[in-house]
C-alpha atoms as a PDB file:
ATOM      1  CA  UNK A   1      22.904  -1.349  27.909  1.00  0.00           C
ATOM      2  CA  UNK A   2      21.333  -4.625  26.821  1.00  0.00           C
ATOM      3  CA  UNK A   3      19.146  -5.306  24.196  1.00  0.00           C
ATOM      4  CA  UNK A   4      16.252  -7.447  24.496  1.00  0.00           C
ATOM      5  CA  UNK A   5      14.316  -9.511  21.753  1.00  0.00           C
ATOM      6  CA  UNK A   6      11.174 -10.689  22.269  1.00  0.00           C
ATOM      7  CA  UNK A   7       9.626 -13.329  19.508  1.00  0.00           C
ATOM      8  CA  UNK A   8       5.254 -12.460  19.833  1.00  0.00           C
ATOM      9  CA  UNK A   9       3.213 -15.414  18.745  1.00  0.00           C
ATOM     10  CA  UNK A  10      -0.131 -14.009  17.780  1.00  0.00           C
ATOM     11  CA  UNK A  11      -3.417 -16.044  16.906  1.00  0.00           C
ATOM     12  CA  UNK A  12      -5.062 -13.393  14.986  1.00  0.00           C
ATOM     13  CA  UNK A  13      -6.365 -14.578  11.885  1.00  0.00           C
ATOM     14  CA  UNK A  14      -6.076 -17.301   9.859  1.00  0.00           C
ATOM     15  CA  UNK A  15      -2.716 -19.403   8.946  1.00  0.00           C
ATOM     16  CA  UNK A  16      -1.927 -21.587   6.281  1.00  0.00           C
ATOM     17  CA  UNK A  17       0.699 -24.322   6.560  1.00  0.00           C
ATOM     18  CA  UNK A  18       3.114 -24.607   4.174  1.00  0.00           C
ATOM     19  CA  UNK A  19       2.037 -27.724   2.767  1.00  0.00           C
ATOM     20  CA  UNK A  20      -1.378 -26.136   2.027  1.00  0.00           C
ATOM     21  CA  UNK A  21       0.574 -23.069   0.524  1.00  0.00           C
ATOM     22  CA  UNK A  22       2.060 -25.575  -1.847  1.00  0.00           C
ATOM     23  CA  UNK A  23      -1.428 -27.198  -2.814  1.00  0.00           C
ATOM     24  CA  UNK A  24      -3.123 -24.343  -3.034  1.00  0.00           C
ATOM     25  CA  UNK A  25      -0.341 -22.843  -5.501  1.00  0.00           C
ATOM     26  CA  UNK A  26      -0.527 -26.391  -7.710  1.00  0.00           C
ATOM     27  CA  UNK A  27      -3.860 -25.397  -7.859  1.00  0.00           C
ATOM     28  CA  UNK A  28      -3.946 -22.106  -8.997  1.00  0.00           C
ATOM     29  CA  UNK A  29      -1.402 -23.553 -11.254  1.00  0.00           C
ATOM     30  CA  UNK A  30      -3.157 -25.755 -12.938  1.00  0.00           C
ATOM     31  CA  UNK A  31      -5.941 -22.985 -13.517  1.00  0.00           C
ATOM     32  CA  UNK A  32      -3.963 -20.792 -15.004  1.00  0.00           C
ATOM     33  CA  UNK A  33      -5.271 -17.878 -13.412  1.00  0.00           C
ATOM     34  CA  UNK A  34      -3.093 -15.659 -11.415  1.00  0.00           C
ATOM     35  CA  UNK A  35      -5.976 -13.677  -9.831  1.00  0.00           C
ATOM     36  CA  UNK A  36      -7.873 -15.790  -7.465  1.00  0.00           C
ATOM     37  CA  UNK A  37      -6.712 -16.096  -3.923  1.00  0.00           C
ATOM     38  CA  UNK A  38      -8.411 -19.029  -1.571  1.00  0.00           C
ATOM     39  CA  UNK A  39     -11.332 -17.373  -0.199  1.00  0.00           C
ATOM     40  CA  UNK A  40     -12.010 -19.374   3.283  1.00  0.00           C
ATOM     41  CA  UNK A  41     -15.793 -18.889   4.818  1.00  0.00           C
ATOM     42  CA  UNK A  42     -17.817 -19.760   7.327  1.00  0.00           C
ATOM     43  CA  UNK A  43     -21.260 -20.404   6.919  1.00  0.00           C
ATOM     44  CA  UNK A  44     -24.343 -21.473   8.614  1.00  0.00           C
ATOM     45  CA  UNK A  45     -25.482 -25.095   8.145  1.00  0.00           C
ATOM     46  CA  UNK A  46     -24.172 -28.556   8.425  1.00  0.00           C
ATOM     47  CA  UNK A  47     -25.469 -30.914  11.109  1.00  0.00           C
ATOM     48  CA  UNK A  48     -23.337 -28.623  13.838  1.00  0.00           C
ATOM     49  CA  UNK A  49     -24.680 -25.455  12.566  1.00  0.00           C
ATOM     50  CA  UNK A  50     -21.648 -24.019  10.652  1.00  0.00           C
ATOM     51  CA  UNK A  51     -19.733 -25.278   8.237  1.00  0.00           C
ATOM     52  CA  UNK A  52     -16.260 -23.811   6.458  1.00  0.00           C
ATOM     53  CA  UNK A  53     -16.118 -23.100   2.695  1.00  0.00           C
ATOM     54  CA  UNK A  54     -13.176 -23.031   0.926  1.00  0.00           C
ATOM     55  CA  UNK A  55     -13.065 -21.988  -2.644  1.00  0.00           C
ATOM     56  CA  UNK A  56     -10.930 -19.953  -5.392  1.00  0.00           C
ATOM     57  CA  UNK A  57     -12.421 -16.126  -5.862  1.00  0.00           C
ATOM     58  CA  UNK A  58     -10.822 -13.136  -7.966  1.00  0.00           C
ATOM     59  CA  UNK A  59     -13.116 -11.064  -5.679  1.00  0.00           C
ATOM     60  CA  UNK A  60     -12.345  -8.210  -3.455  1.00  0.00           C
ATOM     61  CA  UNK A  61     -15.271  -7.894  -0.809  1.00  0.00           C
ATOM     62  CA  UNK A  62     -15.820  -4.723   1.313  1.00  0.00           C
ATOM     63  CA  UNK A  63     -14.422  -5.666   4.630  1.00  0.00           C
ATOM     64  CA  UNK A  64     -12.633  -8.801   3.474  1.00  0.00           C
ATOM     65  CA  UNK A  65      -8.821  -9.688   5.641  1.00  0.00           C
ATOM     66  CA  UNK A  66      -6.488 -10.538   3.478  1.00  0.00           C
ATOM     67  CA  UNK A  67      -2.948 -12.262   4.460  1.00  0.00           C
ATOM     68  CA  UNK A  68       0.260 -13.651   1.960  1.00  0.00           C
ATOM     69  CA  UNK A  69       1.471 -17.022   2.712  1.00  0.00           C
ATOM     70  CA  UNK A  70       4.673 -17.297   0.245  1.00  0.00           C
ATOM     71  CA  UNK A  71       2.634 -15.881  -3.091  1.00  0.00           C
ATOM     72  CA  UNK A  72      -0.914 -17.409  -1.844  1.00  0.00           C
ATOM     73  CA  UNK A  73      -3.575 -15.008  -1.533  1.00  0.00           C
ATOM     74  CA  UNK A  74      -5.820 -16.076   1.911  1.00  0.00           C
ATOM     75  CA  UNK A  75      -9.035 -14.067   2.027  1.00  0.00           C
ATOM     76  CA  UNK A  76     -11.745 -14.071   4.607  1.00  0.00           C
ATOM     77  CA  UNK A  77     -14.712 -12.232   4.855  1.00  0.00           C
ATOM     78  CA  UNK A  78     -15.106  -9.956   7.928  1.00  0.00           C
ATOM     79  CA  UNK A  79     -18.136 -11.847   9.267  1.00  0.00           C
ATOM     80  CA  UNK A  80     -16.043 -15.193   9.228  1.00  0.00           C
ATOM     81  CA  UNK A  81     -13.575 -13.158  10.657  1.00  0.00           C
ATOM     82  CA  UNK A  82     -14.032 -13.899  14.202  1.00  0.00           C
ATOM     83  CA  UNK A  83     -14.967 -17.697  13.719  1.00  0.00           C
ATOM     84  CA  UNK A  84     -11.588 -18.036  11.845  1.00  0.00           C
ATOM     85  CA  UNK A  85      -9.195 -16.043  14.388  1.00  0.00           C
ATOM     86  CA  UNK A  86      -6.337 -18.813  14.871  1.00  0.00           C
ATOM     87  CA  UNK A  87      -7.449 -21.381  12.660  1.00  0.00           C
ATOM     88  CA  UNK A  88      -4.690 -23.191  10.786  1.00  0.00           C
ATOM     89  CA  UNK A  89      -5.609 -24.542   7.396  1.00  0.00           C
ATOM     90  CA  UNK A  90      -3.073 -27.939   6.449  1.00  0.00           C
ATOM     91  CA  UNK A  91      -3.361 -29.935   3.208  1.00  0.00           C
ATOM     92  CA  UNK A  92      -2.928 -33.948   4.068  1.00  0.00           C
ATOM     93  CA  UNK A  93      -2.375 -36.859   1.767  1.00  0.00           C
ATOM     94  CA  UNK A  94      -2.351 -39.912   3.550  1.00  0.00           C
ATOM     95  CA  UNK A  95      -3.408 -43.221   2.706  1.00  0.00           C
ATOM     96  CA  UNK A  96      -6.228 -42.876   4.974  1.00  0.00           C
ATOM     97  CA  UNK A  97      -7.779 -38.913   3.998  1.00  0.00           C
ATOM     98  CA  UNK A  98      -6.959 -36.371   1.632  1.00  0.00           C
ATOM     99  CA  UNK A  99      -7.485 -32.958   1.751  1.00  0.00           C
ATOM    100  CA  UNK A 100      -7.761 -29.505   3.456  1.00  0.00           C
ATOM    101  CA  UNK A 101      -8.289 -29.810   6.988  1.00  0.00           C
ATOM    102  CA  UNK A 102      -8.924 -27.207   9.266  1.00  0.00           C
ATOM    103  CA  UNK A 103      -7.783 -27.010  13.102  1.00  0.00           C
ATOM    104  CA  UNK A 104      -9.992 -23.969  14.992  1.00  0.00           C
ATOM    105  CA  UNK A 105      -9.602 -23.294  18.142  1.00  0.00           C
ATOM    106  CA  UNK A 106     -12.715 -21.404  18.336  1.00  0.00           C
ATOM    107  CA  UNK A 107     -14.678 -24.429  17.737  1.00  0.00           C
ATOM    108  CA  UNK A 108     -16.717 -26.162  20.219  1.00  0.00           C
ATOM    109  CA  UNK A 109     -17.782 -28.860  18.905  1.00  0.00           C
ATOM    110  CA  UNK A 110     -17.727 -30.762  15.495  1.00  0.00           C
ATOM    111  CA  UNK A 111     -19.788 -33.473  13.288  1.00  0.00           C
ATOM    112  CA  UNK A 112     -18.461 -37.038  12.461  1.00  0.00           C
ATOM    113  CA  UNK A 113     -18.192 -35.693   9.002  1.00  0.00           C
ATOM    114  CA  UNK A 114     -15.510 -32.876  10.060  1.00  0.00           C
ATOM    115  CA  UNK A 115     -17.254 -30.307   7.509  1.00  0.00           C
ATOM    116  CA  UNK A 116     -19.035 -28.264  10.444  1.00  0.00           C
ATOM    117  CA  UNK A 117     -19.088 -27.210  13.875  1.00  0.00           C
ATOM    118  CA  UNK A 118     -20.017 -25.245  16.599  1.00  0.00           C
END
């Protein structure tokens, strides 16, 4: 007899680097508040007709998906649910951008501005 192991990669839902797990946690941090998670959205607007909100929320939404990355609360909304399915969120600080970025593969298209897409 011979065991098998399989390793499954999935893409459902949204993942947060650990570098943005750290950021966000400095963060909350410096609130002070240990009951807000990073709410991530998606909402209509920008010049490619959707644009991604990010933003600290002590909320609990019917519906909402919530995942634990090392003691950081990630919540999404079900109806950004399926725009969000795979996304990674990453914190950079470079000399050249800082910030939370956000690499989709269910995006399309984007702006110049990287704040929306399509």
């Amino acid at each position: 007899m011979t065991v098998q192991q399989t390793t499954e990669t999935t893409s459902d839902g949204i993942q947060l680097t650990d570098g943005a797990a750290e950021k966000v946690k400095a963060l909350l941090d410096q609130e002070g508040r240990d009951d807000l998670r990073l709410r991530v959205a998606v909402q209509p607007g920008g010049c490619s007709g959707l644009r991604y909100q990010l933003f600290f929320d002590e909320r609990s939404l019917d519906g909402d998906v919530v995942k634990d990355f090392g003691g950081v609360g990630v919540v999404v909304d079900r109806m950004s649910v399926p725009y969000l399915s795979g996304a990674t969120i990453d914190f950079v600080d470079r000399i050249d951008r800082q910030g939370f970025t956000i690499d989709n593969p269910n995006a399309t298209g984007s702006c110049a501005c990287g704040d929306s897409f399509h």
